[in-house]
Structure formats: C-alpha cells, structure tokens
N, C-alpha and C. Protein backbone atom coordinates (compact mmCIF):
# COMPACT_ATOMS: atom_id res chain seq x y z
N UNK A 1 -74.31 -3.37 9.77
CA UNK A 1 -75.56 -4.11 9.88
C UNK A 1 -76.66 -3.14 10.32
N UNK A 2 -77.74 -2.81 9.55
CA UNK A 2 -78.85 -2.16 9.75
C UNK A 2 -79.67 -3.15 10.93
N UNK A 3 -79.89 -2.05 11.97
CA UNK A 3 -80.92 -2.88 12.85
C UNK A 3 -82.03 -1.66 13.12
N UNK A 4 -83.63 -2.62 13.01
CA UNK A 4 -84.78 -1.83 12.79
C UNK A 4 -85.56 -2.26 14.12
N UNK A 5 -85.83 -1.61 14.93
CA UNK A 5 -86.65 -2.06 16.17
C UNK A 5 -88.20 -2.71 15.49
N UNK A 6 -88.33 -3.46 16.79
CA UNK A 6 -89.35 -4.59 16.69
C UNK A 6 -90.21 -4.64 18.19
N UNK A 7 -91.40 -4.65 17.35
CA UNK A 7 -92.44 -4.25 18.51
C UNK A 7 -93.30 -5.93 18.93
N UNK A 8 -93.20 -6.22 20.09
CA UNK A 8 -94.19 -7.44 19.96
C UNK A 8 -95.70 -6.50 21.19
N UNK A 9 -95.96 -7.92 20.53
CA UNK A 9 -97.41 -7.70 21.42
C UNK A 9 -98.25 -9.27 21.72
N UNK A 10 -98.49 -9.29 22.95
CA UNK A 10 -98.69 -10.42 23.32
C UNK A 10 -100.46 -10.61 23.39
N UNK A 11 -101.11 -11.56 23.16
CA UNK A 11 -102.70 -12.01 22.86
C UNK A 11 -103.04 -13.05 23.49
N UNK A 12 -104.29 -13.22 23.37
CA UNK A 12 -104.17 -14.55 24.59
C UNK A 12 -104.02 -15.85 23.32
N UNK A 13 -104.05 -15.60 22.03
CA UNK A 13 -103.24 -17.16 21.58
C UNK A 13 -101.75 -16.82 21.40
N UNK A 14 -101.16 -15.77 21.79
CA UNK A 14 -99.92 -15.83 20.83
C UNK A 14 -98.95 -14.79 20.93
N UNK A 15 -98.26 -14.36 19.97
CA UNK A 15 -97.70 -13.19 20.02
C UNK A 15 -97.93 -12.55 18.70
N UNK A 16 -97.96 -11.40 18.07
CA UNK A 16 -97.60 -10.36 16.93
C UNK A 16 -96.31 -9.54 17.31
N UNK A 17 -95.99 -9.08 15.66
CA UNK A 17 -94.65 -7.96 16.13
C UNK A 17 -94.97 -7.73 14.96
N UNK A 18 -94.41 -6.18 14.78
CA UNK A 18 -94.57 -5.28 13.66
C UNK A 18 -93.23 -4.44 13.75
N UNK A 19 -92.72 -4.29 12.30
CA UNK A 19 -91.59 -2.99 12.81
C UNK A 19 -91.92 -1.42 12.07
N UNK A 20 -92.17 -0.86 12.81
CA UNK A 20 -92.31 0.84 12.70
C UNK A 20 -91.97 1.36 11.04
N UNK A 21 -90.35 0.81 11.07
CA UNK A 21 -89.70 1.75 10.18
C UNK A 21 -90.24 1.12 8.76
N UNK A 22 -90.59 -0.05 8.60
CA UNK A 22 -91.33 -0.93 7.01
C UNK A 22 -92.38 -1.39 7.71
N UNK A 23 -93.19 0.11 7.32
CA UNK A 23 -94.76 -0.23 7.19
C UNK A 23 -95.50 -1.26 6.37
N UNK A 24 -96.34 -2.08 6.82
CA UNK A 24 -96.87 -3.38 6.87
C UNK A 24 -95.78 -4.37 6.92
N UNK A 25 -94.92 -4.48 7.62
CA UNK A 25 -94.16 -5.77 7.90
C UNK A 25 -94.12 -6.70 9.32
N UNK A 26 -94.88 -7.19 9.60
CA UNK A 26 -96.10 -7.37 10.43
C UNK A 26 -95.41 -9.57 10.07
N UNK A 27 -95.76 -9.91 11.52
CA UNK A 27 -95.48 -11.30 12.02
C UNK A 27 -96.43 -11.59 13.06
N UNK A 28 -96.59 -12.96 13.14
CA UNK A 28 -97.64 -13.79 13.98
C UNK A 28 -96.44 -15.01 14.78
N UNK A 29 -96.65 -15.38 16.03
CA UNK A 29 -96.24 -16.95 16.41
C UNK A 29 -96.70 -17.21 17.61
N UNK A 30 -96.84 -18.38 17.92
CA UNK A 30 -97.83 -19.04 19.27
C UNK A 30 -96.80 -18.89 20.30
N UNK A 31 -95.47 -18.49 20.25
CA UNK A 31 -94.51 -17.66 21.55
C UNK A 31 -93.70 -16.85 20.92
N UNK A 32 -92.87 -16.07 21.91
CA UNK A 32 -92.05 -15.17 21.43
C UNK A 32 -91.35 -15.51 20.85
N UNK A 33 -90.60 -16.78 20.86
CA UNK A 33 -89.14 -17.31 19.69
C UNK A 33 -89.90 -17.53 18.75
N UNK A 34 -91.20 -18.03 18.49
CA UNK A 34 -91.85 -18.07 16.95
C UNK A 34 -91.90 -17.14 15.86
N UNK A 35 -92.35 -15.95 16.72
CA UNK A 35 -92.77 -14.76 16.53
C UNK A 35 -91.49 -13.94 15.94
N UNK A 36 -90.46 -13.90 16.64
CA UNK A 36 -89.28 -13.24 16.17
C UNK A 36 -88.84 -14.08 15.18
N UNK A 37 -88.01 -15.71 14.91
CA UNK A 37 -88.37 -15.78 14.05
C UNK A 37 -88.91 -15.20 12.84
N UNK A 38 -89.85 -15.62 12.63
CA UNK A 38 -90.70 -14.80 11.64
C UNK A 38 -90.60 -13.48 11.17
N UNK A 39 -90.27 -12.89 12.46
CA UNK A 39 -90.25 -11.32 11.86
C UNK A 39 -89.04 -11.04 11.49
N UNK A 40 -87.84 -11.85 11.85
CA UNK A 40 -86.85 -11.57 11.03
C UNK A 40 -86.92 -12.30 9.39
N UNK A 41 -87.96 -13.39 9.40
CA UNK A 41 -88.13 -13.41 7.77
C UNK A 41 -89.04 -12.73 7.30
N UNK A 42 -89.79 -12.19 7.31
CA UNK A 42 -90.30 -11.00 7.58
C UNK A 42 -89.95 -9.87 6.62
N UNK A 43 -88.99 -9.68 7.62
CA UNK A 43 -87.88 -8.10 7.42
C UNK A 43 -87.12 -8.61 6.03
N UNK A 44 -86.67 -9.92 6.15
CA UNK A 44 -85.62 -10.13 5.20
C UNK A 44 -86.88 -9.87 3.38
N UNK A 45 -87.45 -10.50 3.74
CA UNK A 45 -88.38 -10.82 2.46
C UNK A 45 -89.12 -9.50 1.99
N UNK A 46 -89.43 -8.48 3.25
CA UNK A 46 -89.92 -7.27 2.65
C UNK A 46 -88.94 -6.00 1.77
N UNK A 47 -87.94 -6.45 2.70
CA UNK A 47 -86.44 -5.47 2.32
C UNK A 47 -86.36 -6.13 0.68
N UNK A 48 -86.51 -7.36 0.52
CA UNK A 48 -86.20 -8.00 -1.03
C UNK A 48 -87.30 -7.49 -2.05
N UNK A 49 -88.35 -7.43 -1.57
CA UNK A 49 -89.53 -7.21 -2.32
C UNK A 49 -89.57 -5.21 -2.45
N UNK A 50 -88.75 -4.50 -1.47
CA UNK A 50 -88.83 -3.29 -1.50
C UNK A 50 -87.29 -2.79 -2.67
N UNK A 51 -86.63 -3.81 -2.64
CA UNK A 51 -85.73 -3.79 -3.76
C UNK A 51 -85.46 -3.57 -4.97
N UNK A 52 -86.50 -4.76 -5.24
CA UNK A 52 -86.84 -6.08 -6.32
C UNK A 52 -88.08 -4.63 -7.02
N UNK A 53 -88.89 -3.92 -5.69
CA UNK A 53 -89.89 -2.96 -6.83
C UNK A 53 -89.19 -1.38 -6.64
N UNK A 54 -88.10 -1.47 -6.69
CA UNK A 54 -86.78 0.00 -6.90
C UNK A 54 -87.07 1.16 -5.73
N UNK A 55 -88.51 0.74 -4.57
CA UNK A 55 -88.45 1.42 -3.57
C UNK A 55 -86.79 1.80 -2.55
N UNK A 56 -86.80 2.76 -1.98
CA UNK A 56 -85.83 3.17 -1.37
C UNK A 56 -85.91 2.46 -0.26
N UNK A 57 -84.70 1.84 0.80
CA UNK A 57 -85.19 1.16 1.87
C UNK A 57 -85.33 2.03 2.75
N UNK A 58 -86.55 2.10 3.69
CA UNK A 58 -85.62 3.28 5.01
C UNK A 58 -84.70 2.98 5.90
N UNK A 59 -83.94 4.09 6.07
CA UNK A 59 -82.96 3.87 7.67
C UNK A 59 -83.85 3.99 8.83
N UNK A 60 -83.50 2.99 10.13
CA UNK A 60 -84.12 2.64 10.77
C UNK A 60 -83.82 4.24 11.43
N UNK A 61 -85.47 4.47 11.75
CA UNK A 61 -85.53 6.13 12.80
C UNK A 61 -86.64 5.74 14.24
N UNK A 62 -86.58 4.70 14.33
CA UNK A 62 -87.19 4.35 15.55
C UNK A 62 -86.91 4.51 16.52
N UNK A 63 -87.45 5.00 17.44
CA UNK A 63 -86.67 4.43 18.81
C UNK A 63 -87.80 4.10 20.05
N UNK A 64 -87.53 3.32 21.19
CA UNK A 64 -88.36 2.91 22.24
C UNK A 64 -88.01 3.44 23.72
N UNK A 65 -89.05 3.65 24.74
CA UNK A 65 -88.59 4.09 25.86
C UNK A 65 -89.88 3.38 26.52
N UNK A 66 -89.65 2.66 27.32
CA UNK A 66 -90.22 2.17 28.57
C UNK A 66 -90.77 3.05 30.00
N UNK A 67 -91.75 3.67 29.93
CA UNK A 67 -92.05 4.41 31.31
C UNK A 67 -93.18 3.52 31.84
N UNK A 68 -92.71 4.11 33.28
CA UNK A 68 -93.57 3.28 34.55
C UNK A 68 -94.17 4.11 34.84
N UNK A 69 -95.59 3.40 35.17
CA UNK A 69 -96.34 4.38 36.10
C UNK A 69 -97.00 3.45 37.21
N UNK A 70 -97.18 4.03 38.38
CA UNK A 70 -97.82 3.67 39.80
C UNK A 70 -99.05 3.73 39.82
C-alpha cells in the first residue's frame, strides 16, 4: 500500500490539505474528518486521472518533522 503524506491547514472557516508528492491535489472541509475525507478522494481520483492520461505515478518522497521553538 502506497502511503503519500498529507498536509492540513487550518482557516478560520475550515480546513485545507494538499499532498506534496501529486502536485495540485489539493482538498477543502468545514473539520478535519471532512477534509481528510476528501483528500483521500482526492488522491484516489487524481492517481486515476494520472493513469487514465499514461503519466507516471510518483513514489511518495515526502517526509515531515515537527520542530519547537520557545
């Protein structure tokens, strides 16, 4: 199972998420379970459409790190 990190971002109506590795694959929802949701249909429907036009899919090369600062 290919897994592609997923970025949210929170607004004051809502949430967005975008994933890195399939550029413009981009989701909207009024909370986070909306939002994911979505971006997993999203992912599914862009991966079909990146298929469907004989593009190569990419392997997910993302990665995330969380730093704190004081």
């Amino acid at each position: 199972m290919t897994k592609y990190l997923i970025i949210y971002e929170k607004s004051l109506d809502g949430y967005s998420a975008y994933v890195p590795d399939l550029p413009g694959c981009t989701s909207a929802g009024a909370t986070k379970e909306e939002v994911t949701e979505n971006i997993v249909e999203a992912i599914k429907l862009h991966i079909e459409v990146m298929r469907e036009s004989g593009y190569d899919i990419p392997e997910p090369n993302s990665e995330s790190e969380t730093l704190v600062f004081a």
